[in-house]
PDB file of N, CA and C in Angstrom:
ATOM      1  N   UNK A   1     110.518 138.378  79.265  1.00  0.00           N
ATOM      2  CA  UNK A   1     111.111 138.537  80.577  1.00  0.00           C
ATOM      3  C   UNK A   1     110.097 138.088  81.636  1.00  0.00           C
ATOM      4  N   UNK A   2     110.579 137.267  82.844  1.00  0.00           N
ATOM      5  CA  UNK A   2     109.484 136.636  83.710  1.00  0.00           C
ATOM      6  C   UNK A   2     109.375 137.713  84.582  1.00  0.00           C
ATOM      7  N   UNK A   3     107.863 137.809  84.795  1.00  0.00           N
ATOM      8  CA  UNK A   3     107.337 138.640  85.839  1.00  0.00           C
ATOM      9  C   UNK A   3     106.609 138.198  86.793  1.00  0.00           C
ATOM     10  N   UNK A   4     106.819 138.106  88.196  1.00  0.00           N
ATOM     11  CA  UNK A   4     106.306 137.639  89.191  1.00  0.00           C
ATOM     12  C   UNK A   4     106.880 136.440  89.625  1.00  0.00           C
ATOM     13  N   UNK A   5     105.912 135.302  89.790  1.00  0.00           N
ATOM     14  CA  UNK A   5     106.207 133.902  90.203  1.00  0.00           C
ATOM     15  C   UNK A   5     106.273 132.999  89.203  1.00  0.00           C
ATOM     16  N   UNK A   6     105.507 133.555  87.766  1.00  0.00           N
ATOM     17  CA  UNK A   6     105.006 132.280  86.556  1.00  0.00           C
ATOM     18  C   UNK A   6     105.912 133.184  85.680  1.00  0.00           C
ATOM     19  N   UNK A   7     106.511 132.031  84.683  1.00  0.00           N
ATOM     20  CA  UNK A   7     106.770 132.471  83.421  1.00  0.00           C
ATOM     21  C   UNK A   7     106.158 131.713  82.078  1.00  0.00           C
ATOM     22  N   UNK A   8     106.590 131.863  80.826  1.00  0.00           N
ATOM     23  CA  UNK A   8     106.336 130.527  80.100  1.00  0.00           C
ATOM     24  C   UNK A   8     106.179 129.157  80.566  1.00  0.00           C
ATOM     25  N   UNK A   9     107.372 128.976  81.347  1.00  0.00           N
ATOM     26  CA  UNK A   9     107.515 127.548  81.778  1.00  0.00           C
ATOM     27  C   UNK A   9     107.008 126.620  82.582  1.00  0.00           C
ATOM     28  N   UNK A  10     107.118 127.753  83.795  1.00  0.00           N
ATOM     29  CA  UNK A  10     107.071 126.951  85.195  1.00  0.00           C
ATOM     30  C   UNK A  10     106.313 128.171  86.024  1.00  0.00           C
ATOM     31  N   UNK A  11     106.383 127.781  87.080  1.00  0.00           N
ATOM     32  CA  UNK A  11     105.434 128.896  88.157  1.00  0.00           C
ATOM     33  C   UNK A  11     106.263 128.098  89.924  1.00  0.00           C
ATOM     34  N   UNK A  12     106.968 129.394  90.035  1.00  0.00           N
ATOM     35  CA  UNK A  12     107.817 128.882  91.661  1.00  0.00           C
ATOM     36  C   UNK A  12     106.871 128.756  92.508  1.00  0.00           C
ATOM     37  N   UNK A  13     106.646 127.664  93.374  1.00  0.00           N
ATOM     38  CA  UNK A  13     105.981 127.215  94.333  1.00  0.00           C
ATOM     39  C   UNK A  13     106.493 127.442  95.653  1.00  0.00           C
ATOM     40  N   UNK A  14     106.376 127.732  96.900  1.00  0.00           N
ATOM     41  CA  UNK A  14     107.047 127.947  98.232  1.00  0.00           C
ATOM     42  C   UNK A  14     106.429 126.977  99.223  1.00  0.00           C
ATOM     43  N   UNK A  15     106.690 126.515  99.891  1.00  0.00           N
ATOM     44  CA  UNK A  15     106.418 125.334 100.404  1.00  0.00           C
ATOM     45  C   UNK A  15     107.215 125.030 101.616  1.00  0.00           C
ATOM     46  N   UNK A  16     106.288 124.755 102.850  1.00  0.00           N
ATOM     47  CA  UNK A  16     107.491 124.199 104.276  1.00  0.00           C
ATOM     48  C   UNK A  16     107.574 122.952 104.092  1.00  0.00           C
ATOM     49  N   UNK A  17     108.532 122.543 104.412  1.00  0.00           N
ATOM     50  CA  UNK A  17     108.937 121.098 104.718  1.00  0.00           C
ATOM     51  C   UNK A  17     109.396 120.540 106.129  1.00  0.00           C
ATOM     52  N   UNK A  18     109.207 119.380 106.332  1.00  0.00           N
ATOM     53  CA  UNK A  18     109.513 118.795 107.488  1.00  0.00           C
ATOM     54  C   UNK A  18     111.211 119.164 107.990  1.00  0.00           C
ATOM     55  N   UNK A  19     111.640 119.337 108.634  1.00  0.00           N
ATOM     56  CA  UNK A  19     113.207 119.431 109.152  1.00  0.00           C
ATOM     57  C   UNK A  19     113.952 118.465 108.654  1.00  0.00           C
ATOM     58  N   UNK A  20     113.336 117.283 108.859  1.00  0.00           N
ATOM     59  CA  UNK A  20     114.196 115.866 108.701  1.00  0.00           C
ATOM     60  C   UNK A  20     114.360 115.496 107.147  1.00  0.00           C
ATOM     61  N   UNK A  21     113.258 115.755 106.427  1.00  0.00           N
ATOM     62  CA  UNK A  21     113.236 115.816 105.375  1.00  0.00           C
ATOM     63  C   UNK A  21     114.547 117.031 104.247  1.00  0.00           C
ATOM     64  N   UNK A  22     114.119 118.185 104.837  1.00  0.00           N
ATOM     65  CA  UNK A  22     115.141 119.402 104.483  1.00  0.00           C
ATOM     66  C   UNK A  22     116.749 118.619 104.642  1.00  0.00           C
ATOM     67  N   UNK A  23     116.805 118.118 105.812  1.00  0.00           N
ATOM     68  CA  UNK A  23     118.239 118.114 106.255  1.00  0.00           C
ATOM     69  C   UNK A  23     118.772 116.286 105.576  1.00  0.00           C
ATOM     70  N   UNK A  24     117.779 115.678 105.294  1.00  0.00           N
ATOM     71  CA  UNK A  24     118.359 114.322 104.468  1.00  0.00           C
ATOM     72  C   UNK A  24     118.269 114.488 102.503  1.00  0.00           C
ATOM     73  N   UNK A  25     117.806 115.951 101.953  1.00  0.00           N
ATOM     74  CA  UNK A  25     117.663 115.671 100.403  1.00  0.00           C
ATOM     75  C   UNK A  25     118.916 115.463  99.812  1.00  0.00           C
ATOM     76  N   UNK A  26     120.356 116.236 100.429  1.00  0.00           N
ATOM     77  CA  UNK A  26     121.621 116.084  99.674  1.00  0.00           C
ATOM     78  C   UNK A  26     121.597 114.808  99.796  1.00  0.00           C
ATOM     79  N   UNK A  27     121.365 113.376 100.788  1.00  0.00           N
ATOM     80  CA  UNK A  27     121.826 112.241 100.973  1.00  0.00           C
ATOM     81  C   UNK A  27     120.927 111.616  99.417  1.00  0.00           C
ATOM     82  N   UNK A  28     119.717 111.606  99.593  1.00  0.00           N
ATOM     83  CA  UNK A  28     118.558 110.928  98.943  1.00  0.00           C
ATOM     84  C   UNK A  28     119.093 111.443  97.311  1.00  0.00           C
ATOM     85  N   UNK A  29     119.401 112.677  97.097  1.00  0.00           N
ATOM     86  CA  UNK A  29     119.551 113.188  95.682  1.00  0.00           C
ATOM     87  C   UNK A  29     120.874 111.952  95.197  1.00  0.00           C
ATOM     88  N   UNK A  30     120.649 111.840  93.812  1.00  0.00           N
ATOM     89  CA  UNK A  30     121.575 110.548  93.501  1.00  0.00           C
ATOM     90  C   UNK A  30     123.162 111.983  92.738  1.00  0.00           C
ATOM     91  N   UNK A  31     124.211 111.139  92.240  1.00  0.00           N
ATOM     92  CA  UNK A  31     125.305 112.697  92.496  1.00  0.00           C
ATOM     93  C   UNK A  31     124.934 113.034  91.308  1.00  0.00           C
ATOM     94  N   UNK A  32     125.168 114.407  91.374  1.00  0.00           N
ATOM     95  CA  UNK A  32     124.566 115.403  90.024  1.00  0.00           C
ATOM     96  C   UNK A  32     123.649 115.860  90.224  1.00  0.00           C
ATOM     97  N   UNK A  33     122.594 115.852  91.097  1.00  0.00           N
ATOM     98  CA  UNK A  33     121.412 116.162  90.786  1.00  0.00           C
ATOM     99  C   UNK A  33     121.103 116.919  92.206  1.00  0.00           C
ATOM    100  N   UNK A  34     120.527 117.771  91.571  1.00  0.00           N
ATOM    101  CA  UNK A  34     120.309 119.327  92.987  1.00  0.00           C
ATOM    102  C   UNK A  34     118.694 119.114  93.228  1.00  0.00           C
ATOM    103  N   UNK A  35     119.054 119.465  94.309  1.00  0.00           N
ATOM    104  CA  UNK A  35     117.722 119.491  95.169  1.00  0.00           C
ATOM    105  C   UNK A  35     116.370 119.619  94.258  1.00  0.00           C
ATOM    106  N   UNK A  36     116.358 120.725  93.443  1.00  0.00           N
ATOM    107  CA  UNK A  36     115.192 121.242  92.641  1.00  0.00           C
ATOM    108  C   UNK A  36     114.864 119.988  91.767  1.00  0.00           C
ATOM    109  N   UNK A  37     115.725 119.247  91.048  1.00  0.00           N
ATOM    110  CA  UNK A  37     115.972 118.074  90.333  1.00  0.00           C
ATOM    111  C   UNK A  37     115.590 116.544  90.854  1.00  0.00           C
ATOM    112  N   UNK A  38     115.545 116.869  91.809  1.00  0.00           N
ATOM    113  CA  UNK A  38     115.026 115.561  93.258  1.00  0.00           C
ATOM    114  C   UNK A  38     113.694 115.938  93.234  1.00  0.00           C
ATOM    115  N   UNK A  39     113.540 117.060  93.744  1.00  0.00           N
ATOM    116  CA  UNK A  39     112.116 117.353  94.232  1.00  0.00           C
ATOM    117  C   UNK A  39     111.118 117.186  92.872  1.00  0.00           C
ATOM    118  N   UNK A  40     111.229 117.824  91.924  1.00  0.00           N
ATOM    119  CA  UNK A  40     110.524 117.824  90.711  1.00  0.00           C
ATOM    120  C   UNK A  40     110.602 116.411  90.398  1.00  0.00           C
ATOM    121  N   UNK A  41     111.385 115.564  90.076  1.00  0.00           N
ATOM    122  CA  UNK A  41     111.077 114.297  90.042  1.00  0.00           C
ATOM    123  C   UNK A  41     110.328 113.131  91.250  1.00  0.00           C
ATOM    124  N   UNK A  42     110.193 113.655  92.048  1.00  0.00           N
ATOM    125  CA  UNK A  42     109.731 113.172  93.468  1.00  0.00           C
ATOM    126  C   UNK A  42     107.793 113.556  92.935  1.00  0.00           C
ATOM    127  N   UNK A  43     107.911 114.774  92.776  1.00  0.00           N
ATOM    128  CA  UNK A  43     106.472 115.486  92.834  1.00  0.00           C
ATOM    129  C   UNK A  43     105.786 114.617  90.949  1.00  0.00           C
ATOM    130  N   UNK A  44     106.754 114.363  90.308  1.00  0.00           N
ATOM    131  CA  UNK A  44     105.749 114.016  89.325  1.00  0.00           C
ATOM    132  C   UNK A  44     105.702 112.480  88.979  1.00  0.00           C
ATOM    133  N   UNK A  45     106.631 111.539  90.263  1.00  0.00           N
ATOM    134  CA  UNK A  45     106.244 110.064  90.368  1.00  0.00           C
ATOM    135  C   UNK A  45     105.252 110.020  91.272  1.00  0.00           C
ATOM    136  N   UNK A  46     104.938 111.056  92.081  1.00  0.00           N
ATOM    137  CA  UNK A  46     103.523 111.095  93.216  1.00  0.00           C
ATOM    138  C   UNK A  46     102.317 111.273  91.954  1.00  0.00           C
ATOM    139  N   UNK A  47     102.369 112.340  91.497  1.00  0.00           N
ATOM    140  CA  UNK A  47     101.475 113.033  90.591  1.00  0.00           C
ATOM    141  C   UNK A  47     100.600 111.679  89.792  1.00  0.00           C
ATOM    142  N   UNK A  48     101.946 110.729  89.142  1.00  0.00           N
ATOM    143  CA  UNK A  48     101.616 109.329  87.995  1.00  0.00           C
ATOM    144  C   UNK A  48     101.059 108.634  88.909  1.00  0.00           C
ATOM    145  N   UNK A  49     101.727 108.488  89.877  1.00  0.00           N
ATOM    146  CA  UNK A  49     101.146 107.242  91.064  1.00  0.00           C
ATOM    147  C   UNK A  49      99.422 107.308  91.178  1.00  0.00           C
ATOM    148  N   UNK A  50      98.984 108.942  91.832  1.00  0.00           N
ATOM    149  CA  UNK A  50      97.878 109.353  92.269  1.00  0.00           C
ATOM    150  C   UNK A  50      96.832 109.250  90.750  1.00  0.00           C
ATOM    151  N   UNK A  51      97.375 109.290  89.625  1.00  0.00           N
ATOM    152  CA  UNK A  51      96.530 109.323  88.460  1.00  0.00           C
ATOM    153  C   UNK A  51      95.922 108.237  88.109  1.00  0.00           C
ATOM    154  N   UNK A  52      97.111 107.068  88.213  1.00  0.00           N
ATOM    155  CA  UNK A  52      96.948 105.819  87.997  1.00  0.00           C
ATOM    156  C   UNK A  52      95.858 104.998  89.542  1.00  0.00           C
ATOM    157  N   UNK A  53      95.762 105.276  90.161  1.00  0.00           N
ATOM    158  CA  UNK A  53      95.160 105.253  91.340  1.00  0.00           C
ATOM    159  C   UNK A  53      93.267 105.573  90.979  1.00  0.00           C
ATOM    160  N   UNK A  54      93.237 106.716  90.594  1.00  0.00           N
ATOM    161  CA  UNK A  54      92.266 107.417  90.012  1.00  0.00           C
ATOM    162  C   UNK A  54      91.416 107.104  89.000  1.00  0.00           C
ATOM    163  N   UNK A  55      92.476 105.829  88.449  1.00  0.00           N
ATOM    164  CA  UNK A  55      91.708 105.490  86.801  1.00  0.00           C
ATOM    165  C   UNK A  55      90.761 104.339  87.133  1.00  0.00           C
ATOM    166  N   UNK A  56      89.682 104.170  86.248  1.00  0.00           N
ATOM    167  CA  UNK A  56      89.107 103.200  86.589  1.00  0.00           C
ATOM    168  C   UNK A  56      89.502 101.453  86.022  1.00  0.00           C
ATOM    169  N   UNK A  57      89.038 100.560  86.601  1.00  0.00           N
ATOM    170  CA  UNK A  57      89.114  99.669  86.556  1.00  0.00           C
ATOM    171  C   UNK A  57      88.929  99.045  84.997  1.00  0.00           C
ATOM    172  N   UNK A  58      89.721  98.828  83.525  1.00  0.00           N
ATOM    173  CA  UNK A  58      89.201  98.316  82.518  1.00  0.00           C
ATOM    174  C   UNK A  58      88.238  97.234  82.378  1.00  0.00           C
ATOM    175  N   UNK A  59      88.412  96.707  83.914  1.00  0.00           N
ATOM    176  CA  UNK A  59      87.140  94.992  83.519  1.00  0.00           C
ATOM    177  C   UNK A  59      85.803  95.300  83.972  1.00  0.00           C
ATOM    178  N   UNK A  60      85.143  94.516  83.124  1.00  0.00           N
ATOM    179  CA  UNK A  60      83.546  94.882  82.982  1.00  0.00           C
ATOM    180  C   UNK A  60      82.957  94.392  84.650  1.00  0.00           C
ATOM    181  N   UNK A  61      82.049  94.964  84.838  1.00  0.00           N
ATOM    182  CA  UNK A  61      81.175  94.322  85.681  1.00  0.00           C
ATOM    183  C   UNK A  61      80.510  92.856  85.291  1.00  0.00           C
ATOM    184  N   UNK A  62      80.217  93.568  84.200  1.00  0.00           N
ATOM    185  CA  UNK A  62      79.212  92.230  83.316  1.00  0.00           C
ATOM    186  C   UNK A  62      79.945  90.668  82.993  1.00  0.00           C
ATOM    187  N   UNK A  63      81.274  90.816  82.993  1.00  0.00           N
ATOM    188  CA  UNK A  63      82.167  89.453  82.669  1.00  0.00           C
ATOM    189  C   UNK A  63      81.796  88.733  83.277  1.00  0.00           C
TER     190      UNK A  63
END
């Protein structure tokens, strides 16, 4: 049984958002897919982006 904010899975996050942002996610969400489903996919193409960003360069100096 989950207690608090974390369970096995996940851990609820609370978070403000911009107005404009809040009031355009039903448009941006593609149909079927709820807000939580937008956002979580939003937060872990930032997440890949910022990793890949982070990695270093495979070519040598020395080439």
């Amino acid at each position: 049984m989950p207690t608090g904010n974390r369970n096995g899975k996940s851990v609820k996050i609370w978070a403000r958002i911009p107005l404009d942002l809040a009031d355009s996610l039903d448009d941006l969400a593609k149909d079927g897919e709820s807000r939580t489903d937008f956002i979580i996919q939003a937060l872990r193409e930032e997440a890949e982006r910022r990793r890949k960003e982070k990695k270093p360069a495979s070519v040598s100096k020395w080439v």
